[in-house]
C-alpha atoms as a PDB file:
ATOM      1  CA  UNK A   1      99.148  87.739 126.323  1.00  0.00           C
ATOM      2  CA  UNK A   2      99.763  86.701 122.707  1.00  0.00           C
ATOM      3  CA  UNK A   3     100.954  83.353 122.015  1.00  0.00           C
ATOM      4  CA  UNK A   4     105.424  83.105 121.314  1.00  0.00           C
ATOM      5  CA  UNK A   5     106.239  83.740 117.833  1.00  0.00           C
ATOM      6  CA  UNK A   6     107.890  81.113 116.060  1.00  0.00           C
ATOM      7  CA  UNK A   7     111.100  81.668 114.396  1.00  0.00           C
ATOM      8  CA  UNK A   8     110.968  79.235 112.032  1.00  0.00           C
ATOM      9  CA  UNK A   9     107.597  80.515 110.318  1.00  0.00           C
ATOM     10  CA  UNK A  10     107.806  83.107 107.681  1.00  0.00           C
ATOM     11  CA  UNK A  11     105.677  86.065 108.336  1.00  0.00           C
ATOM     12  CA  UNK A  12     105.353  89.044 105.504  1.00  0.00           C
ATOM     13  CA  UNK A  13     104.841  92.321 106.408  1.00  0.00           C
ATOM     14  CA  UNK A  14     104.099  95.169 103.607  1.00  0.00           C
ATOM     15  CA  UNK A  15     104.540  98.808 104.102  1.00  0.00           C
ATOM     16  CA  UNK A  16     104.117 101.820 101.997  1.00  0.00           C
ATOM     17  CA  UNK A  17     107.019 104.212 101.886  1.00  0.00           C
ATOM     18  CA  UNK A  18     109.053 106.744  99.667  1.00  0.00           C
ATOM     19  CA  UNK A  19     111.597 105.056  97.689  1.00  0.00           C
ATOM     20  CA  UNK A  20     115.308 106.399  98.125  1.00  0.00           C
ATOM     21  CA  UNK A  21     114.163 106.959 101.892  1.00  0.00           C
ATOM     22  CA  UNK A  22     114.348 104.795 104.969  1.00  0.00           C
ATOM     23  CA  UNK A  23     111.329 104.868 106.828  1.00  0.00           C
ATOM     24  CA  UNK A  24     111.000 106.229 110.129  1.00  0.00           C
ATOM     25  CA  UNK A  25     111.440 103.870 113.271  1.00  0.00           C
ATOM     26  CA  UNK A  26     108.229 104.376 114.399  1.00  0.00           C
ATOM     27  CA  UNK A  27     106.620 102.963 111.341  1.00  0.00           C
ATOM     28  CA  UNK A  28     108.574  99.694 111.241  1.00  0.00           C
ATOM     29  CA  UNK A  29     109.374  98.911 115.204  1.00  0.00           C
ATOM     30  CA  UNK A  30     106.080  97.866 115.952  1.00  0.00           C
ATOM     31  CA  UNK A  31     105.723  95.434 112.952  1.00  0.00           C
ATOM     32  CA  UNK A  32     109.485  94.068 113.174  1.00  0.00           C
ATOM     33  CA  UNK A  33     110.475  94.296 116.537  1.00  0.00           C
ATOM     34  CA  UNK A  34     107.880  90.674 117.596  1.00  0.00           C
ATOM     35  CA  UNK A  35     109.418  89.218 114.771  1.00  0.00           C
ATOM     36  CA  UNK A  36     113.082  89.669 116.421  1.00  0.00           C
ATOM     37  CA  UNK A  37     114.169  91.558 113.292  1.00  0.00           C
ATOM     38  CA  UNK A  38     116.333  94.971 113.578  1.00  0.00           C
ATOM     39  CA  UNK A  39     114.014  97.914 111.977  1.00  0.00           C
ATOM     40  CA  UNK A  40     117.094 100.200 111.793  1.00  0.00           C
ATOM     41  CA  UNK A  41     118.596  97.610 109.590  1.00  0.00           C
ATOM     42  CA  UNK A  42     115.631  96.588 107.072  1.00  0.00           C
ATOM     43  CA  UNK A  43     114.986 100.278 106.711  1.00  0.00           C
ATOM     44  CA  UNK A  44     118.335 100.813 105.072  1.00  0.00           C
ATOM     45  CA  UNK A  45     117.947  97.845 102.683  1.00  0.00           C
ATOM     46  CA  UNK A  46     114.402  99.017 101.923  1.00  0.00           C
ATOM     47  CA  UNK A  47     115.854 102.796 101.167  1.00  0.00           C
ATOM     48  CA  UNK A  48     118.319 100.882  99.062  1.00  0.00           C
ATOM     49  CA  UNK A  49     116.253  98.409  97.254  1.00  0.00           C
ATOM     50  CA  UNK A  50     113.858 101.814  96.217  1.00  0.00           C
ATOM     51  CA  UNK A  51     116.145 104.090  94.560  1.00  0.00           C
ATOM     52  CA  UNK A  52     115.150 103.696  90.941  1.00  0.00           C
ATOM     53  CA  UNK A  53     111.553 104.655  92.502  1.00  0.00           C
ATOM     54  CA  UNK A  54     113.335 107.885  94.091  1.00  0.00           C
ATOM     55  CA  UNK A  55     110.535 110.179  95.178  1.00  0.00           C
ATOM     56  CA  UNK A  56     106.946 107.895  94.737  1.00  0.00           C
ATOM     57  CA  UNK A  57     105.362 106.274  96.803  1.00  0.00           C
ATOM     58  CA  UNK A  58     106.008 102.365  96.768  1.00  0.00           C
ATOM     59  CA  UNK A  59     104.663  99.169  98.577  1.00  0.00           C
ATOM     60  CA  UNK A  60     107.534  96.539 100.045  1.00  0.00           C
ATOM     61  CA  UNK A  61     107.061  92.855 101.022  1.00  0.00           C
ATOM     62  CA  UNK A  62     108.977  92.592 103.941  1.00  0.00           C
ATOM     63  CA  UNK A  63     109.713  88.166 104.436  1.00  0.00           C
ATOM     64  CA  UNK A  64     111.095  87.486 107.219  1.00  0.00           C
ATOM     65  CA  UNK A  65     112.038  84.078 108.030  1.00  0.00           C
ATOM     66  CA  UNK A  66     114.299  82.783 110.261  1.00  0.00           C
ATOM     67  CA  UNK A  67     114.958  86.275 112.142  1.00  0.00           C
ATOM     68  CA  UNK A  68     116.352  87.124 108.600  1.00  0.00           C
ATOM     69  CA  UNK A  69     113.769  89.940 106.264  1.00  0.00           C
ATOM     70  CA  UNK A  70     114.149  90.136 102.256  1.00  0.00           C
ATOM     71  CA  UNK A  71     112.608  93.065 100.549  1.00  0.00           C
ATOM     72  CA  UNK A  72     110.647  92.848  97.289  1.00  0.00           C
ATOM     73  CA  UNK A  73     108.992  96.010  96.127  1.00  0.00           C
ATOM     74  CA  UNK A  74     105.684  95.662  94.501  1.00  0.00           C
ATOM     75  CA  UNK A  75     105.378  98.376  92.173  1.00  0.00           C
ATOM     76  CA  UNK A  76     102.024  99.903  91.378  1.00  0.00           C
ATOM     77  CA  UNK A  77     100.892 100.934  88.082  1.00  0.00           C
ATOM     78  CA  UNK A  78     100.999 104.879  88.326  1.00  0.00           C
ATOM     79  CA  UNK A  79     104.908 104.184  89.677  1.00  0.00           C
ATOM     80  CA  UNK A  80     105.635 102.164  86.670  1.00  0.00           C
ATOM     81  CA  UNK A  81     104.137 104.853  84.292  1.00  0.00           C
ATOM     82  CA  UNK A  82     105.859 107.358  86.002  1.00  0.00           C
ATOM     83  CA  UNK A  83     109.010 105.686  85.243  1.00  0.00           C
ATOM     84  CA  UNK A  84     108.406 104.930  81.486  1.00  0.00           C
ATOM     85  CA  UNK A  85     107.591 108.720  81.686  1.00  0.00           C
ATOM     86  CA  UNK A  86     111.371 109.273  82.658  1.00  0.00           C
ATOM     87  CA  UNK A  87     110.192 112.039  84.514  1.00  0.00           C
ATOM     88  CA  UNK A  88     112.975 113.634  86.877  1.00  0.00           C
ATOM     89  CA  UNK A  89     112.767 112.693  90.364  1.00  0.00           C
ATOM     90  CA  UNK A  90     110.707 115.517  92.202  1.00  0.00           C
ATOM     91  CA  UNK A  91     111.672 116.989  95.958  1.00  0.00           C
ATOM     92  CA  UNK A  92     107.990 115.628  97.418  1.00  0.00           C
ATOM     93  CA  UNK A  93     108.345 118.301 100.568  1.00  0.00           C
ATOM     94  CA  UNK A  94     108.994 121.252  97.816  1.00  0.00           C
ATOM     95  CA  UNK A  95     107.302 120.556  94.637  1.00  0.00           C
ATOM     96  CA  UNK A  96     103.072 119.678  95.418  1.00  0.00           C
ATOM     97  CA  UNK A  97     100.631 118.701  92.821  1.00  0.00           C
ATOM     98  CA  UNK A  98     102.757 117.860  89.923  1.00  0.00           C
ATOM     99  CA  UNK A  99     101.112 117.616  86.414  1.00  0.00           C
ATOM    100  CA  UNK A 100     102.304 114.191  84.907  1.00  0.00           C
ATOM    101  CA  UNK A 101     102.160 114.837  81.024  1.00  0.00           C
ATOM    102  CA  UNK A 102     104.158 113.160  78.224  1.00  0.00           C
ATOM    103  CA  UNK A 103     103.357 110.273  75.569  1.00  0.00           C
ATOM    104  CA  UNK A 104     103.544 106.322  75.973  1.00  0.00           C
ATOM    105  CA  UNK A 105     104.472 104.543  73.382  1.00  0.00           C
ATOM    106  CA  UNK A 106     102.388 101.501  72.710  1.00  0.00           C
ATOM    107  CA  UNK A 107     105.620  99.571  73.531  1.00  0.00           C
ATOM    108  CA  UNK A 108     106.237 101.247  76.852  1.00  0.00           C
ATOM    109  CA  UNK A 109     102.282 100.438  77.410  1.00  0.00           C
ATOM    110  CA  UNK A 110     102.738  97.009  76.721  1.00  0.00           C
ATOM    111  CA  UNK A 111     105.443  96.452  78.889  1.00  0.00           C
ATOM    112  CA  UNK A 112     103.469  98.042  81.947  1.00  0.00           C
ATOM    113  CA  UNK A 113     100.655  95.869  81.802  1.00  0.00           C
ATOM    114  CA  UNK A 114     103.030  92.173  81.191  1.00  0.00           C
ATOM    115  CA  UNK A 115     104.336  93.724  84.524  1.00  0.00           C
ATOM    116  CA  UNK A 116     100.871  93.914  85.960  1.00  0.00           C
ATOM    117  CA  UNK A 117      98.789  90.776  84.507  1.00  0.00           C
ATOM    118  CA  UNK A 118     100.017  89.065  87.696  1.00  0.00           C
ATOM    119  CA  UNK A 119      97.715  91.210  89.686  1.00  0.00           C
ATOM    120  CA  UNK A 120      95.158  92.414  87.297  1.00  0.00           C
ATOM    121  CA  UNK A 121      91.672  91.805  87.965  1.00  0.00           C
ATOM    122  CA  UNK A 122      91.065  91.179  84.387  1.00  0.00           C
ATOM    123  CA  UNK A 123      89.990  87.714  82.644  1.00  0.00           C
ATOM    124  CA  UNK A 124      92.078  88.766  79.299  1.00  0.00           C
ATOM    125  CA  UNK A 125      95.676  90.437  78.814  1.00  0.00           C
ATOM    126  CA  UNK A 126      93.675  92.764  76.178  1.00  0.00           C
ATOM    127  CA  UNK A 127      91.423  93.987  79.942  1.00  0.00           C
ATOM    128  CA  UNK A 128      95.038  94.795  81.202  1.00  0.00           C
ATOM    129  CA  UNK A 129      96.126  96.742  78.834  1.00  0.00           C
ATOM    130  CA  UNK A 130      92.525  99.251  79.371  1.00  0.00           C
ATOM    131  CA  UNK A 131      93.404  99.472  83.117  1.00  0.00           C
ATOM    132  CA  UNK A 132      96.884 100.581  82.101  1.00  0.00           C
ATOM    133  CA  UNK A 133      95.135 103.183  79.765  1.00  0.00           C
ATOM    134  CA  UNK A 134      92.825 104.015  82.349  1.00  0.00           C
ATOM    135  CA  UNK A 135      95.213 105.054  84.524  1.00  0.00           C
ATOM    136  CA  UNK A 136      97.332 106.841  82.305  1.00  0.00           C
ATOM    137  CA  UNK A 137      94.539 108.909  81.677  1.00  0.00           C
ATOM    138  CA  UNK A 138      93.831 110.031  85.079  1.00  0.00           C
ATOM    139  CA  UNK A 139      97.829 110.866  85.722  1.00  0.00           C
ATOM    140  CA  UNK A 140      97.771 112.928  82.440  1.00  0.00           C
ATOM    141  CA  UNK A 141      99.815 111.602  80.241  1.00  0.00           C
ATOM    142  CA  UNK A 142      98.675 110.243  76.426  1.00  0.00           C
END
């Protein structure tokens, strides 16, 4: 048997979801329910703390400390140029294999990757910037 969890520790616990939705019980029970934290509960913050990212996929940092769980969502860099994009949000059960297209400005590009140096594997801001490019290139979008 698994030694007592103790309350007083802080324990983080990420998950991948669709923002604007809760996700299902079954996904968070089992991760939240040793910690003594209510899944029904943290799935409602996490479907509220995702709506500007309604429709993509996004990561959240569940903390939970003290029987009490903060979300933080940690957006990636596709979901961030999707954004700049101002694409409308898409029905993900309807509408399959979207085409991303539409121009960055060098601004919006900028912006992106000061997001992203945090967790960039790059030595230089100027590295950041060609990971941002990279991946503009393979959603589409110039």
């Amino acid at each position: 048997m698994p030694p007592k969890f103790d309350p007083t520790a802080t324990a983080y616990v990420f998950i991948r979801c669709t923002g604007g939705e809760a996700p299902s019980g079954a996904a968070l029970a089992p991760r939240l329910g040793p910690l003594g934290v209510p899944a029904k509960k943290v799935g409602e913050d996490i479907a509220k703390g995702t709506k500007q990212f309604t429709g993509l996929r996004e990561t959240v940092k569940i903390t939970v400390a003290n029987r009490v769980a903060t979300i933080d969502i940690v957006p990636s860099v596709s979901s961030l140029i999707i954004a700049a994009l101002k694409e409308p949000p898409r029905d993900r059960k309807k509408v399959k294999k979207i085409k991303h297209n539409g121009n960055l400005t060098l601004q919006q590009e900028l912006d992106v990757a000061k997001t992203m140096r945090a967790r960039s594997l790059a030595r230089k801001f100027s590295g950041t910037v060609l990971e941002i490019l990279g991946t503009c290139n393979s959603i589409g979008c110039t």
